[in-house]
Protein backbone atom coordinates (compact mmCIF):
# COMPACT_ATOMS: atom_id res chain seq x y z
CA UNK A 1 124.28 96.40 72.73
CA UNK A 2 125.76 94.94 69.35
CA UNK A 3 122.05 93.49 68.85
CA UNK A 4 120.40 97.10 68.90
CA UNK A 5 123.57 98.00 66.31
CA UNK A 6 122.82 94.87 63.93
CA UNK A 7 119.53 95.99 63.92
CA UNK A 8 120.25 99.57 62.87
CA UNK A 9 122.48 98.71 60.57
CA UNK A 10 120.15 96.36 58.82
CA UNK A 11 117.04 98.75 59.27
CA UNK A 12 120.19 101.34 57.50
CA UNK A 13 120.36 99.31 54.60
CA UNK A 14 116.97 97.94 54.24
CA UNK A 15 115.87 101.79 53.92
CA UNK A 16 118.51 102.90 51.22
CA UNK A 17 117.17 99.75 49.42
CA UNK A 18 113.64 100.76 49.74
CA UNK A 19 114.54 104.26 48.61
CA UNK A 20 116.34 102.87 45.75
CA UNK A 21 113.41 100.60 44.43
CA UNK A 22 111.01 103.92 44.72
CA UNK A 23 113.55 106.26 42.91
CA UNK A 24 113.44 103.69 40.22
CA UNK A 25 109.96 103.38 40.18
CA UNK A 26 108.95 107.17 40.01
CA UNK A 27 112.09 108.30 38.03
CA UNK A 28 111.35 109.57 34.26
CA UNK A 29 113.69 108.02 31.45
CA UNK A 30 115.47 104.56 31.57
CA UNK A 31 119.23 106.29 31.89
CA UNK A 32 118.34 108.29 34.75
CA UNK A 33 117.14 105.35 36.43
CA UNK A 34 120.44 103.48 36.25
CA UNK A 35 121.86 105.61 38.80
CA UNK A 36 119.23 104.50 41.49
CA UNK A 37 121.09 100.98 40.67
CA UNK A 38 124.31 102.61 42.65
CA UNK A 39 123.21 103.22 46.32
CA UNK A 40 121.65 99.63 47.00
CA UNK A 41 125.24 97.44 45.36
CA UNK A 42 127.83 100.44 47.57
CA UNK A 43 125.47 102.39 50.54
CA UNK A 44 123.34 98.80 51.10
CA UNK A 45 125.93 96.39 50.75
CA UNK A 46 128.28 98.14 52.91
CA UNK A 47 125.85 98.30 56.05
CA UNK A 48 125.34 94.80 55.58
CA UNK A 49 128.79 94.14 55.88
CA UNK A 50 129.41 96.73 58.58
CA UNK A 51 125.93 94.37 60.32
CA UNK A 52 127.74 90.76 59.80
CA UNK A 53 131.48 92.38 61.48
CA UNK A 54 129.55 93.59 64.02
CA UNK A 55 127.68 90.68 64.93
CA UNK A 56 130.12 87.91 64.11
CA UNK A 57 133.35 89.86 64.07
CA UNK A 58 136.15 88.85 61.30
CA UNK A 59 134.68 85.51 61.19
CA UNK A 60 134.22 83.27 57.94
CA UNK A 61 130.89 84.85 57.21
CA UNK A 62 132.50 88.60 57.33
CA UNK A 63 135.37 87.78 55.02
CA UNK A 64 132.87 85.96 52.43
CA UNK A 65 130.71 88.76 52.72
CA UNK A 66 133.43 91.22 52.44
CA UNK A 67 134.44 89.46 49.00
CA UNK A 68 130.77 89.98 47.91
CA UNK A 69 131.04 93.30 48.92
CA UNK A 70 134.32 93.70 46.93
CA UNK A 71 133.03 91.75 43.89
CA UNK A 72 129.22 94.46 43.76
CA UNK A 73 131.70 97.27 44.30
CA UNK A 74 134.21 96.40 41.66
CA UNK A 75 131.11 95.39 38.89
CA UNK A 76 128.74 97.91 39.79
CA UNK A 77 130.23 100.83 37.34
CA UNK A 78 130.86 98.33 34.92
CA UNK A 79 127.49 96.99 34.91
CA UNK A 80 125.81 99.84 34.60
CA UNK A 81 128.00 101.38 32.09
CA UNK A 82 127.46 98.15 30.03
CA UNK A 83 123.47 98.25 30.58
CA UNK A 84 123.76 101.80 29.06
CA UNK A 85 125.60 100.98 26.17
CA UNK A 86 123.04 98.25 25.29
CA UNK A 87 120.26 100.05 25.94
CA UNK A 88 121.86 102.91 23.21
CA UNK A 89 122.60 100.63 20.68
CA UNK A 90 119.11 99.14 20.86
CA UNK A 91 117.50 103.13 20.85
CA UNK A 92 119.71 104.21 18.09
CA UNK A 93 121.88 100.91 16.37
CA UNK A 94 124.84 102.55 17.05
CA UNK A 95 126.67 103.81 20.18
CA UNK A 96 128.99 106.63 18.91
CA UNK A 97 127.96 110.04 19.90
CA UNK A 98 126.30 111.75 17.13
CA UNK A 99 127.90 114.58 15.55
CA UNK A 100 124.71 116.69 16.49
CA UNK A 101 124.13 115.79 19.95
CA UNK A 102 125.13 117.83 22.68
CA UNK A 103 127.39 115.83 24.74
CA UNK A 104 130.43 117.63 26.78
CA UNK A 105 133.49 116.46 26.22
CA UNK A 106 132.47 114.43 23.07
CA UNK A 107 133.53 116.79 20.33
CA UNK A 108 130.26 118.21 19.46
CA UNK A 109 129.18 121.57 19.58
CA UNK A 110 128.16 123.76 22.68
């Protein structure tokens, strides 16, 4: 029985993965691709750890890959946030809002 649920659980995150890579692919505009990045480091990662507990229980290889799962959790927003700043300074040299772009929240107009 915990065979058939390893299984699923991999086939799980192996699909969200899969979905990811497409949505990247077929997505319009590098920003709105960054949030494809999301689903396979939280939705992936944590079927593949819910996969290892299930086959191996709290052993050593759960609680390292619980502390991978912790460390792609904790860097993921980071990352990405950090990818999109770069990617804005190398569009426009700068990456202050401008005073003419619409951005809510960012002082400029409505």
């Amino acid at each position: 029985m915990s065979e058939i649920a390893v299984a699923v659980l991999l086939a799980l995150s192996l699909a969200v993965a899969l979905f990811s890579c497409i949505g990247l692919t077929f997505v319009r505009g590098y920003f709105n691709r960054l949030h494809y990045l999301a689903p396979v480091t939280t939705v992936s990662t944590t079927l593949l750890l819910a996969a290892v507990v299930v086959k191996y229980g709290w052993s050593q290889a759960a609680i390292k890959m619980f502390l991978i799962w912790g460390v792609l959790l904790l860097i993921n927003s980071v990352l990405t946030h950090a990818t999109a700043r770069a990617a804005r300074v190398r569009k426009l040299g700068h990456w202050t809002p401008d005073p003419k772009e619409n951005i809510p929240g960012a002082g400029g107009s409505r």
